[in-house]
Structure formats: structure tokens, C-alpha cells
PDB file of N, CA and C in Angstrom:
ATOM      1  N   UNK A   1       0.833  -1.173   0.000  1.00  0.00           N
ATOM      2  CA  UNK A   1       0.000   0.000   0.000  1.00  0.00           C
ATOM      3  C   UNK A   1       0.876   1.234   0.000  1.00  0.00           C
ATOM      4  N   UNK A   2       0.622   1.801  -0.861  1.00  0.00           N
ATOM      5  CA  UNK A   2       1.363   3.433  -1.041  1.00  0.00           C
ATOM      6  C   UNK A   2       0.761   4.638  -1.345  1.00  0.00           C
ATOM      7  N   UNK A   3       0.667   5.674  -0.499  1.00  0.00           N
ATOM      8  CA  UNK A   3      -0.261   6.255  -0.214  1.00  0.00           C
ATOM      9  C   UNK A   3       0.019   7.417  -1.426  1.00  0.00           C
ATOM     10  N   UNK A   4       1.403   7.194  -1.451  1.00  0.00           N
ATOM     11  CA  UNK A   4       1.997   8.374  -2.362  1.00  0.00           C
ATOM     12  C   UNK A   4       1.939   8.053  -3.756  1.00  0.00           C
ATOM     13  N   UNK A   5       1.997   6.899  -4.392  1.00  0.00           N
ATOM     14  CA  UNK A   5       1.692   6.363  -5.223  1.00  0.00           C
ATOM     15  C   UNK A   5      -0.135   7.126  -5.835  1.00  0.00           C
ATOM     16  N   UNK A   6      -1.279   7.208  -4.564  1.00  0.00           N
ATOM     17  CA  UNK A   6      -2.188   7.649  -5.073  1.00  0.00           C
ATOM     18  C   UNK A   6      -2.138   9.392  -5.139  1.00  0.00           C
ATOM     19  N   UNK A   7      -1.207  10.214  -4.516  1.00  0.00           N
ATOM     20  CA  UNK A   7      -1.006  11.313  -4.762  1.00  0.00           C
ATOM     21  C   UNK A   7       0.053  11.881  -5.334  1.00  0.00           C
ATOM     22  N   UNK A   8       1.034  11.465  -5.448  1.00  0.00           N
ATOM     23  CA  UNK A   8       2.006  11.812  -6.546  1.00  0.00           C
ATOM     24  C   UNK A   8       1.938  12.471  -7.598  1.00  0.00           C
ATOM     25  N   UNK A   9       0.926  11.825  -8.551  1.00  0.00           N
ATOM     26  CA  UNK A   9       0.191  12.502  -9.550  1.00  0.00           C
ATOM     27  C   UNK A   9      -0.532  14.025  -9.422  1.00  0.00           C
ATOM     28  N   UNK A  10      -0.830  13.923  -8.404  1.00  0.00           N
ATOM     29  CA  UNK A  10      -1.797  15.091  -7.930  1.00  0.00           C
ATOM     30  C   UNK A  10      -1.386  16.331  -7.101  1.00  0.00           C
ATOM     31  N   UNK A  11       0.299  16.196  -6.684  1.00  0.00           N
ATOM     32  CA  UNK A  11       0.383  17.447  -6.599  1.00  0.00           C
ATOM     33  C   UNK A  11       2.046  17.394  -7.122  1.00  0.00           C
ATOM     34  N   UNK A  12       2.437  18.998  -6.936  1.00  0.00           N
ATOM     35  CA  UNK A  12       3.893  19.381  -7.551  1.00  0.00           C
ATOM     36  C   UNK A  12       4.758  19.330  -6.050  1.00  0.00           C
ATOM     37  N   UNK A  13       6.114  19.676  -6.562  1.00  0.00           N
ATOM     38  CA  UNK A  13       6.875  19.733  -5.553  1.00  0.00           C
ATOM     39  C   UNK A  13       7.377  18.805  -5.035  1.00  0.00           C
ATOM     40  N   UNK A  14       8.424  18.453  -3.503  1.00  0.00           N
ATOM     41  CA  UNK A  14       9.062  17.329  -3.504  1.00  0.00           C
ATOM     42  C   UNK A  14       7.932  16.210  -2.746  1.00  0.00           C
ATOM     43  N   UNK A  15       8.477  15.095  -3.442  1.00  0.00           N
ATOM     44  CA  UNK A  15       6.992  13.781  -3.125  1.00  0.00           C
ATOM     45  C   UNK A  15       6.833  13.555  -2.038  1.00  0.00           C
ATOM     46  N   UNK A  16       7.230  13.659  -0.891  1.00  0.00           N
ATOM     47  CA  UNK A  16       6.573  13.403   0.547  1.00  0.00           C
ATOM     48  C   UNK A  16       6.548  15.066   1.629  1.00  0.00           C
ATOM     49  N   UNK A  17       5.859  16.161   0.344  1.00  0.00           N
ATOM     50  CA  UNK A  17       5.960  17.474   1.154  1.00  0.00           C
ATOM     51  C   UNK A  17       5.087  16.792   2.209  1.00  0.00           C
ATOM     52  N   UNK A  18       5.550  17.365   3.670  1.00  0.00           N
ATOM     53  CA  UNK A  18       4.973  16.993   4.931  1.00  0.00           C
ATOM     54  C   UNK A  18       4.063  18.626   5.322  1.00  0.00           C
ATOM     55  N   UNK A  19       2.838  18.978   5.209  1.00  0.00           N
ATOM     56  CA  UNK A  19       1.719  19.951   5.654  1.00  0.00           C
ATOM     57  C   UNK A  19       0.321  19.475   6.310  1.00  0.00           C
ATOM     58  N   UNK A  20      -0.011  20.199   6.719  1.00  0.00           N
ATOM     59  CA  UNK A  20      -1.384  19.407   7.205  1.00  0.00           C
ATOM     60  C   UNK A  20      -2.456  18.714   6.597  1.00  0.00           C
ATOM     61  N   UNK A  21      -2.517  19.864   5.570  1.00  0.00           N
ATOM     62  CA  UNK A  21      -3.651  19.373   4.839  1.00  0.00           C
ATOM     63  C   UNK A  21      -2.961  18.025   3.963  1.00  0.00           C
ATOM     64  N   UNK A  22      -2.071  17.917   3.586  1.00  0.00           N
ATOM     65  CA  UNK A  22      -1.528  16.389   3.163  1.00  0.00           C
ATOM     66  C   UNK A  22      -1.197  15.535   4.168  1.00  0.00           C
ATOM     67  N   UNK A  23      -1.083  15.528   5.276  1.00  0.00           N
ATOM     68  CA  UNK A  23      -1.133  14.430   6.474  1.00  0.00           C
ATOM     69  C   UNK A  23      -2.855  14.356   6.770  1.00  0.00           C
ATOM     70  N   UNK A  24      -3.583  15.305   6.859  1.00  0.00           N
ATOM     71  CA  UNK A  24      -5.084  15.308   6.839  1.00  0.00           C
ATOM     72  C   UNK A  24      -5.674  13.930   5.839  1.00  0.00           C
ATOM     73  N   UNK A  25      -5.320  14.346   4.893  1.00  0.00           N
ATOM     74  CA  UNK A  25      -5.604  13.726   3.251  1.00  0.00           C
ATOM     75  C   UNK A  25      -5.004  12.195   3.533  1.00  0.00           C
ATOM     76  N   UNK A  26      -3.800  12.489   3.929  1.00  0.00           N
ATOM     77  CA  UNK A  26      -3.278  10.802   3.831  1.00  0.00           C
ATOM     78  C   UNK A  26      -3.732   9.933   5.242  1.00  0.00           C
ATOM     79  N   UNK A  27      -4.306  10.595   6.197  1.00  0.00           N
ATOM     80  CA  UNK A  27      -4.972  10.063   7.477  1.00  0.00           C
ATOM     81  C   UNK A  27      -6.342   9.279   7.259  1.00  0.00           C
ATOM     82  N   UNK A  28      -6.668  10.602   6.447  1.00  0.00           N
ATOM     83  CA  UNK A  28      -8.360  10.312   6.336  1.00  0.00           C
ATOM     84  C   UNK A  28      -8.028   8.484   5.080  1.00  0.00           C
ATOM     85  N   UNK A  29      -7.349   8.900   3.939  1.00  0.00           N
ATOM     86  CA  UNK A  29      -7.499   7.709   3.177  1.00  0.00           C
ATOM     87  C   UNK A  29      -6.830   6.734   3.775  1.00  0.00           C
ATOM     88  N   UNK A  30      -6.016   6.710   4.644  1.00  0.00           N
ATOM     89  CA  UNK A  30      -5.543   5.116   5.339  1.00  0.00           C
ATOM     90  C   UNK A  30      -6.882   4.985   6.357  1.00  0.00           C
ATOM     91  N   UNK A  31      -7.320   5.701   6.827  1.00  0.00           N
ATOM     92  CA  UNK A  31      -8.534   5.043   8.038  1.00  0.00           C
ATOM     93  C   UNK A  31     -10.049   4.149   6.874  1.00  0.00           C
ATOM     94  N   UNK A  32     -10.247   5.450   5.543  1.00  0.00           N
ATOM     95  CA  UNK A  32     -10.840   4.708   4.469  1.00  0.00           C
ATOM     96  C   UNK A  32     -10.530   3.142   4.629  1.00  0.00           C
ATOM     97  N   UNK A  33      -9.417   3.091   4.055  1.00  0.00           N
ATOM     98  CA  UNK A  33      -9.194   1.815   3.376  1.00  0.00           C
ATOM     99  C   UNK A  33      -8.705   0.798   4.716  1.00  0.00           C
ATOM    100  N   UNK A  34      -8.063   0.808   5.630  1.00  0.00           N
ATOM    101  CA  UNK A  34      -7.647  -0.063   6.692  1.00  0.00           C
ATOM    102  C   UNK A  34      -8.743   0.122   8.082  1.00  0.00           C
ATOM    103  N   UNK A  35      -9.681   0.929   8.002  1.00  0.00           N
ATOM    104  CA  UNK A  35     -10.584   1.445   9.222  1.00  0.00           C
ATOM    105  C   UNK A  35      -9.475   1.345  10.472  1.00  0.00           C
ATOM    106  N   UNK A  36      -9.914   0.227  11.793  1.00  0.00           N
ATOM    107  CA  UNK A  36      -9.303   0.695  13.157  1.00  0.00           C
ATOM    108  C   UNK A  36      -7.915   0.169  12.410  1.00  0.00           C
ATOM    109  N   UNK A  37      -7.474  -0.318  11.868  1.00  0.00           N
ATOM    110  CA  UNK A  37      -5.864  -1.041  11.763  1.00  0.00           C
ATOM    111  C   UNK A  37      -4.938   0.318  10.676  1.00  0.00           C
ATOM    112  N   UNK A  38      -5.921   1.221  10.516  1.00  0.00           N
ATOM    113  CA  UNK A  38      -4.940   2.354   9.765  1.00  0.00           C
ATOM    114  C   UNK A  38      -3.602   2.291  10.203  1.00  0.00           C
ATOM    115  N   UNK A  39      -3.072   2.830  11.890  1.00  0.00           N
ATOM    116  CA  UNK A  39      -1.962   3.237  12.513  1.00  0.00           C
ATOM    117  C   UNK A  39      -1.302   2.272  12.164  1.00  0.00           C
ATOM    118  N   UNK A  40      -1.651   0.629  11.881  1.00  0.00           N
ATOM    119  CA  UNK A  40      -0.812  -0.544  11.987  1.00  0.00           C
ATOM    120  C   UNK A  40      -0.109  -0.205  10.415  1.00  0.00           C
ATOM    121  N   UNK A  41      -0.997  -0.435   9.678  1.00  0.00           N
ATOM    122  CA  UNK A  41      -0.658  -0.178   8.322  1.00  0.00           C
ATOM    123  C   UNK A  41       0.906   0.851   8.043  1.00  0.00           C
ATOM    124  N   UNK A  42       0.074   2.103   8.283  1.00  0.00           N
ATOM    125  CA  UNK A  42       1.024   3.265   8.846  1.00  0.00           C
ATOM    126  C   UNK A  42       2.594   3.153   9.435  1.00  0.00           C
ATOM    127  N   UNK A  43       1.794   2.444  10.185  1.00  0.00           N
ATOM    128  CA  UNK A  43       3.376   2.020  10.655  1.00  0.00           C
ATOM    129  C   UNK A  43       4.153   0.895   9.888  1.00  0.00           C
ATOM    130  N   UNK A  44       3.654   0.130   9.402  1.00  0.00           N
ATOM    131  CA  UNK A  44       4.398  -1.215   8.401  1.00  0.00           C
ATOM    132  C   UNK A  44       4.943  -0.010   7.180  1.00  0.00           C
ATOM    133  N   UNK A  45       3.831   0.807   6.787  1.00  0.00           N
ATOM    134  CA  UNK A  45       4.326   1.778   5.616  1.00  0.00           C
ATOM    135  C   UNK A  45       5.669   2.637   5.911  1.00  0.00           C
ATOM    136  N   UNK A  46       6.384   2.776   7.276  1.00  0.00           N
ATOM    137  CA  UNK A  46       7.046   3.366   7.528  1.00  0.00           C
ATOM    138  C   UNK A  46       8.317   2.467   8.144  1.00  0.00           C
ATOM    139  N   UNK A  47       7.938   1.660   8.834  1.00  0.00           N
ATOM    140  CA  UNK A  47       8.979   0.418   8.690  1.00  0.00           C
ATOM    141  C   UNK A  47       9.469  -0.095   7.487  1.00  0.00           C
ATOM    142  N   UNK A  48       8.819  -0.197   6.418  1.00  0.00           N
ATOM    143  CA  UNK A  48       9.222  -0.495   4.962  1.00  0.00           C
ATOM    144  C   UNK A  48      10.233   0.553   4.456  1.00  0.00           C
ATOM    145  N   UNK A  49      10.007   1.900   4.462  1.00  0.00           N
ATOM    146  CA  UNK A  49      10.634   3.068   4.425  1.00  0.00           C
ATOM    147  C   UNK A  49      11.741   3.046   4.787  1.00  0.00           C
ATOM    148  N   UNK A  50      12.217   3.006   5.916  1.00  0.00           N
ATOM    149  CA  UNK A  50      13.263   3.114   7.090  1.00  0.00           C
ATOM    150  C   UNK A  50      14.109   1.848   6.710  1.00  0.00           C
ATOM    151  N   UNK A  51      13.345   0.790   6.307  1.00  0.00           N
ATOM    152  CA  UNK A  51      14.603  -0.413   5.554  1.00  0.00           C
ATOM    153  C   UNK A  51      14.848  -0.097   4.553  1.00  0.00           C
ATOM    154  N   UNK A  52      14.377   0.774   3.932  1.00  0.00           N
ATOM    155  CA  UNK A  52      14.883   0.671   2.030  1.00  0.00           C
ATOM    156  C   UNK A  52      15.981   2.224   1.930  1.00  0.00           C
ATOM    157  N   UNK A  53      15.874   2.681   3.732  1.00  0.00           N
ATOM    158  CA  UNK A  53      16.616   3.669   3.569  1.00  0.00           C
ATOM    159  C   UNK A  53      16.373   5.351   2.818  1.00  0.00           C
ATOM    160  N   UNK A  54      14.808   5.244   2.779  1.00  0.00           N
ATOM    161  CA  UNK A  54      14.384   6.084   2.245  1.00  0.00           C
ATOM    162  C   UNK A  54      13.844   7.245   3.585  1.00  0.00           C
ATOM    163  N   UNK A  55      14.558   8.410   3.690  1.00  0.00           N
ATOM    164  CA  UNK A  55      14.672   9.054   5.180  1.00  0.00           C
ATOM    165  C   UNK A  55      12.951   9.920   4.948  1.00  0.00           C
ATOM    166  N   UNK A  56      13.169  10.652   3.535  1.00  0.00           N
ATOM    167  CA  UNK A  56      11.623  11.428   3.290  1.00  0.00           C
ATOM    168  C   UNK A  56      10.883  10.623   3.233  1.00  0.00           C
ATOM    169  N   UNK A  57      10.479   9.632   2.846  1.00  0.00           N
ATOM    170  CA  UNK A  57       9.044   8.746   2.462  1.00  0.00           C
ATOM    171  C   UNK A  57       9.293   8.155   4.453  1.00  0.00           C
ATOM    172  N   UNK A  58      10.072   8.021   5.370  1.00  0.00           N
ATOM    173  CA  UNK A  58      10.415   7.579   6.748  1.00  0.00           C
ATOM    174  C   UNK A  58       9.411   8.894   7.559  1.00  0.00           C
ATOM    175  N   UNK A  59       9.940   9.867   6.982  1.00  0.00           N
ATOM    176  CA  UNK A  59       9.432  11.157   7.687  1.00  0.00           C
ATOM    177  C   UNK A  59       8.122  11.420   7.263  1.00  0.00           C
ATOM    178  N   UNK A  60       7.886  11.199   6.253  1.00  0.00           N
ATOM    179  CA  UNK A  60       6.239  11.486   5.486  1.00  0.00           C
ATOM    180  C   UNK A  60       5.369  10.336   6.582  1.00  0.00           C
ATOM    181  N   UNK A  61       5.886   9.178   6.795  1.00  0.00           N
ATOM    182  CA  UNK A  61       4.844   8.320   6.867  1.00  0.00           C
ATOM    183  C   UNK A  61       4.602   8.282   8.398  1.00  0.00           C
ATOM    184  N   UNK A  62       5.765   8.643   9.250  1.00  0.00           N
ATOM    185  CA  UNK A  62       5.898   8.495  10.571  1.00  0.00           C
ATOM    186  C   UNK A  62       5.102   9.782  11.501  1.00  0.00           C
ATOM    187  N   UNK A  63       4.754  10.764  10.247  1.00  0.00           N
ATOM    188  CA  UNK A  63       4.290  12.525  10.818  1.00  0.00           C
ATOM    189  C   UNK A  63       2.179  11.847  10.397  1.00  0.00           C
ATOM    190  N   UNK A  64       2.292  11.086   9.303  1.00  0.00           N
ATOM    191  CA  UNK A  64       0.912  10.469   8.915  1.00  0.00           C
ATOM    192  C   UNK A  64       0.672   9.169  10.449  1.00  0.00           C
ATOM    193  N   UNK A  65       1.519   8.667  11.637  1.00  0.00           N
ATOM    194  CA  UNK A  65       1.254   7.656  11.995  1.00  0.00           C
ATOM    195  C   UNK A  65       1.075   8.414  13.545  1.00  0.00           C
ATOM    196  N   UNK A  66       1.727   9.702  13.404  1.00  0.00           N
ATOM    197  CA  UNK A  66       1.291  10.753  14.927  1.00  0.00           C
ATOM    198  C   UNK A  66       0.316  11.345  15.160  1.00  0.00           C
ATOM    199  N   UNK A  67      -0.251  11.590  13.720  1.00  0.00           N
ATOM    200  CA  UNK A  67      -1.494  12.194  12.967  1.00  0.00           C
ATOM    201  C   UNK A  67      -2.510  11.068  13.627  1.00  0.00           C
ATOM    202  N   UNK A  68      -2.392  10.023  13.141  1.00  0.00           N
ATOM    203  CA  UNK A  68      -3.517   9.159  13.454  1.00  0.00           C
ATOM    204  C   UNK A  68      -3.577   8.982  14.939  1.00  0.00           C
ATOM    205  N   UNK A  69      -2.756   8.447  15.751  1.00  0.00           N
ATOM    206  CA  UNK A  69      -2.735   8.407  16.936  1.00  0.00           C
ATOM    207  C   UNK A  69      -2.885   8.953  18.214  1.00  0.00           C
ATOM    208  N   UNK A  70      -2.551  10.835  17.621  1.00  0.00           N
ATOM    209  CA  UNK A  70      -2.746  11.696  18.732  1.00  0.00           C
ATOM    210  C   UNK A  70      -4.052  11.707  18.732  1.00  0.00           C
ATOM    211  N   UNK A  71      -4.241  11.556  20.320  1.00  0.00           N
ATOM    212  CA  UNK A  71      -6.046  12.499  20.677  1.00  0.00           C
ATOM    213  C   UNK A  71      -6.196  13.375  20.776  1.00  0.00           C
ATOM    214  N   UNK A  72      -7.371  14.326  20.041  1.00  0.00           N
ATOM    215  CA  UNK A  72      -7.429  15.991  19.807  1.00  0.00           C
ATOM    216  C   UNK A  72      -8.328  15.947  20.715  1.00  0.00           C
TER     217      UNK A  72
END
């Protein structure tokens, strides 16, 4: 599952810009598609990251897995 893969296309600039409204966007579509197991996902998406040595797609996915988890 790659979240960036479905937005990539859709915006400019470097591929894991980290803002709200794109951690918003990528929160809301992992809870879509994984409901309560989003954070798990999230986090496998960022463990995958962090092995392939990829530090931005590490940081994109780990700011999307604080997103989900903090209580507002």
C-alpha cells in the first residue's frame, strides 16, 4: 500500500511534502481503506521506508502515523 503512489500525480513539488492538509488527506485515506488497523498499516508503511533507507518517504509516513494516533 502506497499512499503516495495515489497522490504523486496530484500534486507538484518534492513527493513526501509533509503539511497538514496532506497528512489530513493521507490520514483520512488510510482510516478509508484499513478502518481501526490504519496506525498498523502506517506504521508497516514506515517500517518499509526506514529499511529501504528512504529518510523522506520515513518522515512522510511516521508525521501520517502521529497524525492518526494523537487524541485531539
Amino acid at each position: 500500500m502506497t499512499y503516495s503512489s495515489y497522490t504523486v500525480r496530484h500534486s507538484r513539488g518534492p513527493r513526501y511534502r509533509v503539511n497538514d492538509a496532506r497528512l489530513n488527506s493521507a490520514a483520512d485515506f488510510v482510516r478509508c481503506v484499513f478502518g481501526e488497523q490504519a496506525a498498523t498499516a502506517v506504521a508497516f508503511c514506515a517500517l518499509d521506508a526506514r529499511l529501504e533507507g528512504d529518510a523522506e518517504e520515513f518522515s512522510f509516513w511516521t508525521a501520517v502515523f502521529k497524525k492518526l494516533t494523537t487524541i485531539n
